[in-house]
C-alpha atoms as a PDB file:
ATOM      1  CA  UNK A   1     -25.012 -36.301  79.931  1.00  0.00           C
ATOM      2  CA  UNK A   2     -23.041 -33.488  77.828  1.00  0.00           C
ATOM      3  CA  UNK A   3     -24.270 -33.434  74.461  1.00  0.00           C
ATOM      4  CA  UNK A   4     -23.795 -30.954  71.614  1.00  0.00           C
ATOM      5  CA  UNK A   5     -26.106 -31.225  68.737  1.00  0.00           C
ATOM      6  CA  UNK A   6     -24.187 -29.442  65.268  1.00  0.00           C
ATOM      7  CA  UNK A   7     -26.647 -28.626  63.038  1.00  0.00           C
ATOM      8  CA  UNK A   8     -29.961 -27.471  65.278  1.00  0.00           C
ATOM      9  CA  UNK A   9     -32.065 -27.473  62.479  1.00  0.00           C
ATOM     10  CA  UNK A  10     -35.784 -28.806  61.968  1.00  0.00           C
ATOM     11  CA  UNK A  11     -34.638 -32.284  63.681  1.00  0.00           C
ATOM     12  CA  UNK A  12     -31.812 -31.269  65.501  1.00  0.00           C
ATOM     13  CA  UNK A  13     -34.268 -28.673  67.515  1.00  0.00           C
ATOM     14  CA  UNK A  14     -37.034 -31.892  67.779  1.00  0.00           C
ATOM     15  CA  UNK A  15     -34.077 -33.816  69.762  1.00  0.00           C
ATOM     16  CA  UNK A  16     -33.183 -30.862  71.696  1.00  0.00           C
ATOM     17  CA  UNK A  17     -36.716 -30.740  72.898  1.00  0.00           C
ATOM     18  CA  UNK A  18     -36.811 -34.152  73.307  1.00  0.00           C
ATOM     19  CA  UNK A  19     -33.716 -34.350  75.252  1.00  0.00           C
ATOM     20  CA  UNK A  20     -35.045 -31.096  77.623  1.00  0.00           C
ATOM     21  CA  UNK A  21     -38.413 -32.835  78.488  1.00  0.00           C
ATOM     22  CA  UNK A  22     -37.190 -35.908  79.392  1.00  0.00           C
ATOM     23  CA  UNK A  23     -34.294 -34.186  81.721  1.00  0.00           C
ATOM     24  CA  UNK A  24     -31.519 -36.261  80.329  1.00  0.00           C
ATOM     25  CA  UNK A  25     -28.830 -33.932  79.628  1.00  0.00           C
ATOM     26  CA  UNK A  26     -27.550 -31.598  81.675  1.00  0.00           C
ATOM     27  CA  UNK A  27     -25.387 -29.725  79.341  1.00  0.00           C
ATOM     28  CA  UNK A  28     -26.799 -29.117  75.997  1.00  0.00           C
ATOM     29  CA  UNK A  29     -24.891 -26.916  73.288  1.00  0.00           C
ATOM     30  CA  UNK A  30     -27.012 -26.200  69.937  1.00  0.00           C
ATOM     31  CA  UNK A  31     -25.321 -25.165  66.927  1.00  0.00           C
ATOM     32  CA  UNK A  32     -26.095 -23.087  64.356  1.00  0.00           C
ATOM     33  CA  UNK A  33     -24.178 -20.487  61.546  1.00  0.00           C
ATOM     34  CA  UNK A  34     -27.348 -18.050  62.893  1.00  0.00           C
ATOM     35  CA  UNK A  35     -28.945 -18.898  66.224  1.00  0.00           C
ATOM     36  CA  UNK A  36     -30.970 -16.515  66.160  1.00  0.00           C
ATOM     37  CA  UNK A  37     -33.889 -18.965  65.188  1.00  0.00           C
ATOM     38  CA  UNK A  38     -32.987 -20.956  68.175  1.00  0.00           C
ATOM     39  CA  UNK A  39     -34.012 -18.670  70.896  1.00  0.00           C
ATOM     40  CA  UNK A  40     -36.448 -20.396  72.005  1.00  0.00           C
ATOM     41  CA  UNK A  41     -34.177 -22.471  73.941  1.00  0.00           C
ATOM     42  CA  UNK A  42     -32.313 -19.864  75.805  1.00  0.00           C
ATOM     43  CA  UNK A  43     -34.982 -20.526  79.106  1.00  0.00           C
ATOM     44  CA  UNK A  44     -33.026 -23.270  79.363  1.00  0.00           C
ATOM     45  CA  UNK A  45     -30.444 -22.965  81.848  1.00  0.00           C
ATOM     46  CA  UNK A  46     -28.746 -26.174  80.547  1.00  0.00           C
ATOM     47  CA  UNK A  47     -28.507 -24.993  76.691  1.00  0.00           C
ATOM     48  CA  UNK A  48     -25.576 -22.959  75.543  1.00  0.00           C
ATOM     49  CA  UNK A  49     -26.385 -21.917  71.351  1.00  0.00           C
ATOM     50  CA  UNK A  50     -23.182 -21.046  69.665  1.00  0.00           C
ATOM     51  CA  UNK A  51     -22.027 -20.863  66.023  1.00  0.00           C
ATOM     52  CA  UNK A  52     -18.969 -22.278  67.067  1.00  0.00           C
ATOM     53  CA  UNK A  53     -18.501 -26.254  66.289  1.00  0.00           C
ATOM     54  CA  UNK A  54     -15.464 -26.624  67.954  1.00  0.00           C
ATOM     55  CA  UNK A  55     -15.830 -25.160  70.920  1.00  0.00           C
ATOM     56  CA  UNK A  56     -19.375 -27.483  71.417  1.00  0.00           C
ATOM     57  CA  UNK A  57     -17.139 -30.593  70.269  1.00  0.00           C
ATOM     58  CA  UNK A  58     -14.677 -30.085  72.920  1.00  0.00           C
ATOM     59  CA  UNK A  59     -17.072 -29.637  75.784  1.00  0.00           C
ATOM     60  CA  UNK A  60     -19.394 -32.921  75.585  1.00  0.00           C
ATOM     61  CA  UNK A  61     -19.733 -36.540  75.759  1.00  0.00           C
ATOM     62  CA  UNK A  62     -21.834 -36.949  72.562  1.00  0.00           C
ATOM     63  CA  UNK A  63     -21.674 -35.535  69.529  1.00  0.00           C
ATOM     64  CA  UNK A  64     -24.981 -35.700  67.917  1.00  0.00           C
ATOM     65  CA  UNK A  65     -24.485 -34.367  63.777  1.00  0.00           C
ATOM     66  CA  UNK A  66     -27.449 -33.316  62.634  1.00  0.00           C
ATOM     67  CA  UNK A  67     -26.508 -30.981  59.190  1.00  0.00           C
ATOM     68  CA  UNK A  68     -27.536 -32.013  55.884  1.00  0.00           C
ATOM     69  CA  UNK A  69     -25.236 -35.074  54.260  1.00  0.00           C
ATOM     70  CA  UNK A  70     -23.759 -32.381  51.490  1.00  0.00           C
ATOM     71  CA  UNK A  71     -22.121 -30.378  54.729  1.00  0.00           C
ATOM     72  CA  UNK A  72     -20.939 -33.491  56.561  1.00  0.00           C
ATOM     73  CA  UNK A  73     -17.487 -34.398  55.105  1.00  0.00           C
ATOM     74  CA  UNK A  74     -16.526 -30.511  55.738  1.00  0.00           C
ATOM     75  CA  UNK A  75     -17.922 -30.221  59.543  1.00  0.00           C
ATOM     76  CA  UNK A  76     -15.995 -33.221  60.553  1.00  0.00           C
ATOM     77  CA  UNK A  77     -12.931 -32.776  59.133  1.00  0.00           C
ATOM     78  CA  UNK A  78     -13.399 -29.225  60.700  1.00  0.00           C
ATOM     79  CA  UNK A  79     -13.309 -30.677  63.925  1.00  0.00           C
ATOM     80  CA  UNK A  80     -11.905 -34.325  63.434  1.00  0.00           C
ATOM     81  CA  UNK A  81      -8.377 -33.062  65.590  1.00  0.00           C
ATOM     82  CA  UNK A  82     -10.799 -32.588  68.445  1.00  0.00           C
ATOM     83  CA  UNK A  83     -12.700 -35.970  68.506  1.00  0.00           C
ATOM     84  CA  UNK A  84     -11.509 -37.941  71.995  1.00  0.00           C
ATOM     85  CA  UNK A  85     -11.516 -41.725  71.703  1.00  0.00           C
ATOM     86  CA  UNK A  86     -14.335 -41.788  74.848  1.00  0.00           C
ATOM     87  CA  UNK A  87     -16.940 -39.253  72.900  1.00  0.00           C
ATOM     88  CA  UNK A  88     -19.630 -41.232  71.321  1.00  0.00           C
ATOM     89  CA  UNK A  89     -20.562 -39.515  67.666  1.00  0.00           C
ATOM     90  CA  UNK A  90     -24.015 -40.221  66.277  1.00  0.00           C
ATOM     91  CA  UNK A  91     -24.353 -38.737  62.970  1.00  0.00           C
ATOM     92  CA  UNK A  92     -28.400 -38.190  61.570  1.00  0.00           C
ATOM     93  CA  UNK A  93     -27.646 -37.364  58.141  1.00  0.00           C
ATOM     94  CA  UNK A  94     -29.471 -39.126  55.244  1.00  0.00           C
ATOM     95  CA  UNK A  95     -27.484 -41.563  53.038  1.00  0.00           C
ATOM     96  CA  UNK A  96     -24.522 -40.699  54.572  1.00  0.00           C
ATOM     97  CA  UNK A  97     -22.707 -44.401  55.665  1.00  0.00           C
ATOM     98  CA  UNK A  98     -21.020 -45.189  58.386  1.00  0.00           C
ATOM     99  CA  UNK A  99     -17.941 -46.091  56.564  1.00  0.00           C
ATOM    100  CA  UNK A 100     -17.612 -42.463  54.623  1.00  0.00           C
ATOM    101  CA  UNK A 101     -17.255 -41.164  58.345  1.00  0.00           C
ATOM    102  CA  UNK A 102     -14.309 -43.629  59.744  1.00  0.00           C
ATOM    103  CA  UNK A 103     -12.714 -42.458  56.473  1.00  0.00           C
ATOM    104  CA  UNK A 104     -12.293 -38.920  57.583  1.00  0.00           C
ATOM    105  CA  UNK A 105     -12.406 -39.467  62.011  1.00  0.00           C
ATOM    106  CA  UNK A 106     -10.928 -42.838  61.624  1.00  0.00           C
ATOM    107  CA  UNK A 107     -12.097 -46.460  62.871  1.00  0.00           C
ATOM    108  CA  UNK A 108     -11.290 -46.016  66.296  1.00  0.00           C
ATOM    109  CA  UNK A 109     -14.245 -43.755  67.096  1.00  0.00           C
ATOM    110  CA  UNK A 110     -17.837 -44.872  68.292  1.00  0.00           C
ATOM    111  CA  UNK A 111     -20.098 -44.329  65.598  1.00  0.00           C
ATOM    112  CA  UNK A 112     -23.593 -44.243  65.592  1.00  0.00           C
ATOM    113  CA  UNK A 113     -26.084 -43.873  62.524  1.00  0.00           C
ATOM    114  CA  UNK A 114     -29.457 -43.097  63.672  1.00  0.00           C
ATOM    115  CA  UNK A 115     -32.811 -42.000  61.575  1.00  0.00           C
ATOM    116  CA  UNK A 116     -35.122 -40.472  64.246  1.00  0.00           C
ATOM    117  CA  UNK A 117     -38.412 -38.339  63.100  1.00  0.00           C
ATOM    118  CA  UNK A 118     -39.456 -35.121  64.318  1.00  0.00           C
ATOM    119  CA  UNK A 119     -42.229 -36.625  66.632  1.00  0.00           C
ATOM    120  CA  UNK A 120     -39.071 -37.060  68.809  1.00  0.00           C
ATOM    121  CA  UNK A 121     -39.354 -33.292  70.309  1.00  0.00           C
ATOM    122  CA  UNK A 122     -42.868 -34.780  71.825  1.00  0.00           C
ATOM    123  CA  UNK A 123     -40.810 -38.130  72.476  1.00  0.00           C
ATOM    124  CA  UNK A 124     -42.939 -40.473  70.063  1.00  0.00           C
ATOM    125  CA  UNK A 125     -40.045 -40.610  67.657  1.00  0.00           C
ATOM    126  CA  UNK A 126     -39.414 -44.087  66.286  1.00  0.00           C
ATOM    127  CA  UNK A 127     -35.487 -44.344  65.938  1.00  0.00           C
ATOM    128  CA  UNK A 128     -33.640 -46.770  63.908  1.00  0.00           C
ATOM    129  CA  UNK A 129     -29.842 -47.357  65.321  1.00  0.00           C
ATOM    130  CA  UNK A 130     -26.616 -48.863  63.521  1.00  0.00           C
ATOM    131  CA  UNK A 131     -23.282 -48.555  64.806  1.00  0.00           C
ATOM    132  CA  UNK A 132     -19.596 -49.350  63.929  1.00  0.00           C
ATOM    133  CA  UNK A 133     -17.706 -52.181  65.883  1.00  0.00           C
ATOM    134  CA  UNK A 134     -16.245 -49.876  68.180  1.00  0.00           C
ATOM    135  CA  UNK A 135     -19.907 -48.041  68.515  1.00  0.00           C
ATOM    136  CA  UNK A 136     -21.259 -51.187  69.581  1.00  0.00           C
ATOM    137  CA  UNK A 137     -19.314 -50.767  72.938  1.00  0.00           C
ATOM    138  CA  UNK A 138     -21.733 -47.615  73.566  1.00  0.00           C
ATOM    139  CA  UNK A 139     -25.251 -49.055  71.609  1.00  0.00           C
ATOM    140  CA  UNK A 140     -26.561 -48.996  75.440  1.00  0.00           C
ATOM    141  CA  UNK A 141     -25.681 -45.174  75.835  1.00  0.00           C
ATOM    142  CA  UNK A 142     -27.208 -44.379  72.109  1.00  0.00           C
ATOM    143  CA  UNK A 143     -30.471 -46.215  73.004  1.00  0.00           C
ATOM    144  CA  UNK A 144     -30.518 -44.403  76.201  1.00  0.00           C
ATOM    145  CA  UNK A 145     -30.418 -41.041  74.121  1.00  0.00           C
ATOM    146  CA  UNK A 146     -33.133 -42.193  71.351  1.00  0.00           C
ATOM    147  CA  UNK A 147     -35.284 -44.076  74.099  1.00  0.00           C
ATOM    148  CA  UNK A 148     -35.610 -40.493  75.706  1.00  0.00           C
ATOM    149  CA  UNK A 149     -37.135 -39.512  72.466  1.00  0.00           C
ATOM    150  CA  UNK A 150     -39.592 -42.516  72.099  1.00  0.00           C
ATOM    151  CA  UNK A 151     -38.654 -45.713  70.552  1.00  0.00           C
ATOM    152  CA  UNK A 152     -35.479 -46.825  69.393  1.00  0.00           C
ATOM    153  CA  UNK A 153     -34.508 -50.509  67.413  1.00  0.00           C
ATOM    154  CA  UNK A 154     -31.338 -51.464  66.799  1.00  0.00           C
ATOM    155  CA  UNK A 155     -31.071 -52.473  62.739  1.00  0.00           C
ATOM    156  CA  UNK A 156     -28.122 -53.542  60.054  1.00  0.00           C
ATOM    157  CA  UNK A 157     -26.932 -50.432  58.755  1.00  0.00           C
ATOM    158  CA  UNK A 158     -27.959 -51.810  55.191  1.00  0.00           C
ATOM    159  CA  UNK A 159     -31.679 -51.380  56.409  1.00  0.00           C
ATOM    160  CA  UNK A 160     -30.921 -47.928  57.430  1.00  0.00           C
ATOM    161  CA  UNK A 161     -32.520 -46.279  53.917  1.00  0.00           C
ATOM    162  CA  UNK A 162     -35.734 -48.061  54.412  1.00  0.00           C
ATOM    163  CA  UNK A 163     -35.908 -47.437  57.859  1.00  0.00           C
ATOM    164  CA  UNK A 164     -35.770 -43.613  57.122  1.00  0.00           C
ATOM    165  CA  UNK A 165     -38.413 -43.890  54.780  1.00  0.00           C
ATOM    166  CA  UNK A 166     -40.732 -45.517  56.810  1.00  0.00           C
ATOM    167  CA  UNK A 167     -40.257 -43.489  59.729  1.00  0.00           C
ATOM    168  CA  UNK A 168     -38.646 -40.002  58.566  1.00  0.00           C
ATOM    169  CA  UNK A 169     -41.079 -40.017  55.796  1.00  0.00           C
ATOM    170  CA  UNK A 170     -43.365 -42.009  57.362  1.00  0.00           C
ATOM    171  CA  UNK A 171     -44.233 -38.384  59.645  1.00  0.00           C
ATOM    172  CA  UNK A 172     -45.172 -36.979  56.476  1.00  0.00           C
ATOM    173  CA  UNK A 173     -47.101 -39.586  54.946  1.00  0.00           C
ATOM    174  CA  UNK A 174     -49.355 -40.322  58.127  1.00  0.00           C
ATOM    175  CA  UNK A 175     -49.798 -35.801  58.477  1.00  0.00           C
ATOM    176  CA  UNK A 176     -51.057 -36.012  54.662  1.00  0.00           C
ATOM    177  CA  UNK A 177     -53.996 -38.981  55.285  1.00  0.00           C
ATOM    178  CA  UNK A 178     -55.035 -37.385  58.727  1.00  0.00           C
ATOM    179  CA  UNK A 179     -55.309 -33.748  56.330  1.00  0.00           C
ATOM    180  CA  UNK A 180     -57.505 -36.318  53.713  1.00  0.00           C
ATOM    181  CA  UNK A 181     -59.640 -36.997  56.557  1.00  0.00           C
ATOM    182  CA  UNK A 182     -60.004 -33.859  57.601  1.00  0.00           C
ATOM    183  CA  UNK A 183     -61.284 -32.661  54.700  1.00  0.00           C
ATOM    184  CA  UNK A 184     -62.962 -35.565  54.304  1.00  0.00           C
ATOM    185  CA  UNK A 185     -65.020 -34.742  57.714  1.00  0.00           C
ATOM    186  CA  UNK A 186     -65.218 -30.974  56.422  1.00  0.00           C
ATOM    187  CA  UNK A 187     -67.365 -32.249  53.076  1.00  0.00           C
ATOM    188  CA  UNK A 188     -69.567 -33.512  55.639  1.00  0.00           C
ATOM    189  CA  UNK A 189     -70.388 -30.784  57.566  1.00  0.00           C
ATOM    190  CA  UNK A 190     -67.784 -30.626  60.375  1.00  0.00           C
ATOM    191  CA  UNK A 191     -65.929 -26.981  61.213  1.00  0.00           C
ATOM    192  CA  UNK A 192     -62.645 -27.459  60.065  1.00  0.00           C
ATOM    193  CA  UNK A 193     -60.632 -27.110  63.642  1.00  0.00           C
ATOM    194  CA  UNK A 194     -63.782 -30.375  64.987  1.00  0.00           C
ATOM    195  CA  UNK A 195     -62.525 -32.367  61.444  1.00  0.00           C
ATOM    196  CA  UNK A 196     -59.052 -31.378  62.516  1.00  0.00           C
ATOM    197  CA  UNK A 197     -59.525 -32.945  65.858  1.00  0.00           C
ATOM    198  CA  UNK A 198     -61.863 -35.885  64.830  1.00  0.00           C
ATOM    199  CA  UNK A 199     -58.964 -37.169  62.282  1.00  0.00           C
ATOM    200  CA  UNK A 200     -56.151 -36.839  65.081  1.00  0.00           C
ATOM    201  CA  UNK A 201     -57.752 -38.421  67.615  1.00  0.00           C
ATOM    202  CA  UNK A 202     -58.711 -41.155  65.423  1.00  0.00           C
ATOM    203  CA  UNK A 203     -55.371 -41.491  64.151  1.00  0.00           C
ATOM    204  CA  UNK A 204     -53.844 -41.766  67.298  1.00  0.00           C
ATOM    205  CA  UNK A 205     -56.687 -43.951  68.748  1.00  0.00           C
ATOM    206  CA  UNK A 206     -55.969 -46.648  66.067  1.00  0.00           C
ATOM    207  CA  UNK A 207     -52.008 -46.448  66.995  1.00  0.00           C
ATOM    208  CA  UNK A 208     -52.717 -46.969  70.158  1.00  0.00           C
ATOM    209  CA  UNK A 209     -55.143 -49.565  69.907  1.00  0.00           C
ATOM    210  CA  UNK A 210     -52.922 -51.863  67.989  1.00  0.00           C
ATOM    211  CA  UNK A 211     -49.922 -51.270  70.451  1.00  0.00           C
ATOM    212  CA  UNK A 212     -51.974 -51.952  73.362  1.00  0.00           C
ATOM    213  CA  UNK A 213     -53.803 -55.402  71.734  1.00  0.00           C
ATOM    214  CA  UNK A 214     -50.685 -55.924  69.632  1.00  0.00           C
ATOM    215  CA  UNK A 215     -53.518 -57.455  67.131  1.00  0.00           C
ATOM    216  CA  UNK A 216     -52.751 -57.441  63.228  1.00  0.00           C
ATOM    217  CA  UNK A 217     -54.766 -54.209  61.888  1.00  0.00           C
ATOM    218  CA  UNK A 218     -57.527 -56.471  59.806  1.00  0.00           C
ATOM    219  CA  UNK A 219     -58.418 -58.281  63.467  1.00  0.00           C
ATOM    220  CA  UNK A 220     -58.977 -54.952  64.366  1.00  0.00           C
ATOM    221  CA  UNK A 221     -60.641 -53.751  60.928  1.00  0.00           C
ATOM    222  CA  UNK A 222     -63.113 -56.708  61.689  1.00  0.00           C
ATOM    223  CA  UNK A 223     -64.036 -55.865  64.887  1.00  0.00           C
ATOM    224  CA  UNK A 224     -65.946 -52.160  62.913  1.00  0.00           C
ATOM    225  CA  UNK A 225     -66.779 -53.796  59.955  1.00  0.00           C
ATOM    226  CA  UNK A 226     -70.067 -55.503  59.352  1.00  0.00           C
ATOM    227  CA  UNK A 227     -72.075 -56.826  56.737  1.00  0.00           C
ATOM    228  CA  UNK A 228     -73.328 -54.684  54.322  1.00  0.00           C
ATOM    229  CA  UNK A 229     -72.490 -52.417  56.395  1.00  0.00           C
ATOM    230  CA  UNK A 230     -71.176 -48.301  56.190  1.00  0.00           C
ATOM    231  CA  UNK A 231     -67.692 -49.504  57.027  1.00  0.00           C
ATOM    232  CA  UNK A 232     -66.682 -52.256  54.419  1.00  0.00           C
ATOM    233  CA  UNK A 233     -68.378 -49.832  51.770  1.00  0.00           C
ATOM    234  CA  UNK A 234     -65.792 -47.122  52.152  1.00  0.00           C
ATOM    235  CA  UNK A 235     -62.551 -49.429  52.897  1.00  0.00           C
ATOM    236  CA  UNK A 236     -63.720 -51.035  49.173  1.00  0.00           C
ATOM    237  CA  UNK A 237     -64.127 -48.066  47.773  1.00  0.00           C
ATOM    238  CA  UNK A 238     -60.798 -46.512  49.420  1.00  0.00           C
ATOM    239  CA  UNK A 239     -59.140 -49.449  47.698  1.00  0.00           C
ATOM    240  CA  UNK A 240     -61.019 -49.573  44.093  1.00  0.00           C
ATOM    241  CA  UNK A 241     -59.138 -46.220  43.945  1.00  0.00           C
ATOM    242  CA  UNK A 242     -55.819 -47.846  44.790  1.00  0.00           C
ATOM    243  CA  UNK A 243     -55.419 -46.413  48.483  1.00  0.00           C
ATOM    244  CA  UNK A 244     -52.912 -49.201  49.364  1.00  0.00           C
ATOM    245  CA  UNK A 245     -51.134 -49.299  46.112  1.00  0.00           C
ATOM    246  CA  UNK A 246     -50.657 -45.804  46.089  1.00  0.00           C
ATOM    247  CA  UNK A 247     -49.109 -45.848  49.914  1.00  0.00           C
ATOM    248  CA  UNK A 248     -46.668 -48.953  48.895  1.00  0.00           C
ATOM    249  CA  UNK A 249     -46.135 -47.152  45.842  1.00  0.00           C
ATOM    250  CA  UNK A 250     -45.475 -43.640  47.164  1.00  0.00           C
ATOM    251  CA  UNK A 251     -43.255 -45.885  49.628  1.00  0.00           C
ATOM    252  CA  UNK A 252     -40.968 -47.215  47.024  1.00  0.00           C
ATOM    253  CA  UNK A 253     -40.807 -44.417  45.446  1.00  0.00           C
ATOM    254  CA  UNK A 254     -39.122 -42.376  48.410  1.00  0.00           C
ATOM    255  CA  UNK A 255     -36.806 -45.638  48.544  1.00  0.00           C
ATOM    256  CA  UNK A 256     -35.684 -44.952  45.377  1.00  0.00           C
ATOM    257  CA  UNK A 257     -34.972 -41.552  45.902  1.00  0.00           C
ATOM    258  CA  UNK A 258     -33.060 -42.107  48.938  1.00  0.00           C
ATOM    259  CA  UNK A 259     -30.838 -44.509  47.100  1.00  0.00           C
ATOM    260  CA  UNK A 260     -29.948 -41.924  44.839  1.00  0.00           C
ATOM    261  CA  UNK A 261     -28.855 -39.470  47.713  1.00  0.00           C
ATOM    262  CA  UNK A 262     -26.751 -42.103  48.853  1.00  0.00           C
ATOM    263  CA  UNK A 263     -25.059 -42.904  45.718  1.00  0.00           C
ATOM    264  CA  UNK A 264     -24.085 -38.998  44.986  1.00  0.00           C
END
């Protein structure tokens, strides 16, 4: 594959490197106004880093966008001439709809919306997809990009917001409860790089316990919970302070946020 990435920023470098491991691509042009911070990628003898959209535009397959939604409208009608009818064009930016795109590159393009996470540049991203009717001719191609990266599910584009709150976001919820453990672990005694290490293993132990068994988490909070016992003590006491609420809360609130980047 021939892909060009506009935009290599925080995400847009996590695909890149997600991309690279998995040896999908092999031509890979990453954009940037300075690409100097991208030089890390020039070992690569299938990346090419310009400042130059157009000239990436006109040399790939797919067209991944990957610039804030404020800079969107601009970049593609920058290079909107250039679009061929067989590219596939995946845009990442929040809030920004599928149908405010086909108003500037027109209807007869594939278009993809996906919401990946930055876990994709060690390919555990979770992906949500949504395309246009004429994007649903390539779906298999997109899912081949974002399955490189991790995990990808096909959604309604209406479910797009929630989705990139739950797994966007979602990153930086989960880092913020594994740094409460940690310090957690360091009140108790632990150096802090052994808390550091005892709270992501555990994390990631619990993951991949419930993808393996496939069990609800409480048949799995059961199995280390007894009566009376150390377990059940803190979980109650976790929750007496509002630890779920707060999550569901802190949830919806990111929600609402997002809705209000869309609507701008």
């Amino acid at each position: 594959m021939k892909v060009a990435i506009i935009g290599a920023g925080s995400l847009g470098q996590s695909i890149a490197k997600g991309l690279l491991s998995k040896k999908v691509v092999n031509s890979l042009y990453l954009t940037k106004r300075n690409t100097a911070s991208l030089n890390n990628f020039k070992k690569y003898k299938e990346v090419t880093l310009t400042a130059d959209n157009i000239f990436a535009v006109d040399n790939v397959d797919i067209i991944i966008f990957a610039v804030q939604p404020k800079h969107l409208s601009k970049i593609l009608e920058s290079v909107r001439y250039l679009l061929r009818k067989d590219q596939l064009i995946i845009s990442v930016a929040t809030g920004y709809s599928i149908a405010k795109i086909e108003n500037i590159i027109g209807a007869k393009h594939a278009i993809i919306r996906a919401m990946p996470n930055t876990a994709a540049s060690v390919r555990q991203s979770m992906t949500c997809i949504s395309s246009n009717e004429k994007g649903k001719e390539q779906i298999e191609l997109a899912k081949t990009v974002f399955d490189s990266l991790g995990i990808s599910m096909e959604i309604p584009e209406e479910q797009l917001q929630a989705a990139t709150v739950i797994c966007a976001s979602g990153i930086a919820f989960w880092m913020r409860l594994i740094r409460a453990t940690t310090q957690g672990a360091i009140q108790l005694g632990f150096e802090a790089a052994e808390a550091h290490e005892l709270a992501m293993q555990t994390c990631f132990g619990a993951a991949t316990l419930l993808k393996k068994s496939g069990n609800h988490p409480e048949e799995e909070i059961d199995r280390v919970t007894t009566p009376s016992g150390c377990t059940i003590e803190g979980l109650n006491e976790m929750e007496h302070q509002g630890l779920s609420s707060s999550l569901i809360k802190g949830i919806n609130a990111s929600f609402e946020k997002i809705n209000q980047i869309k609507t701008k």
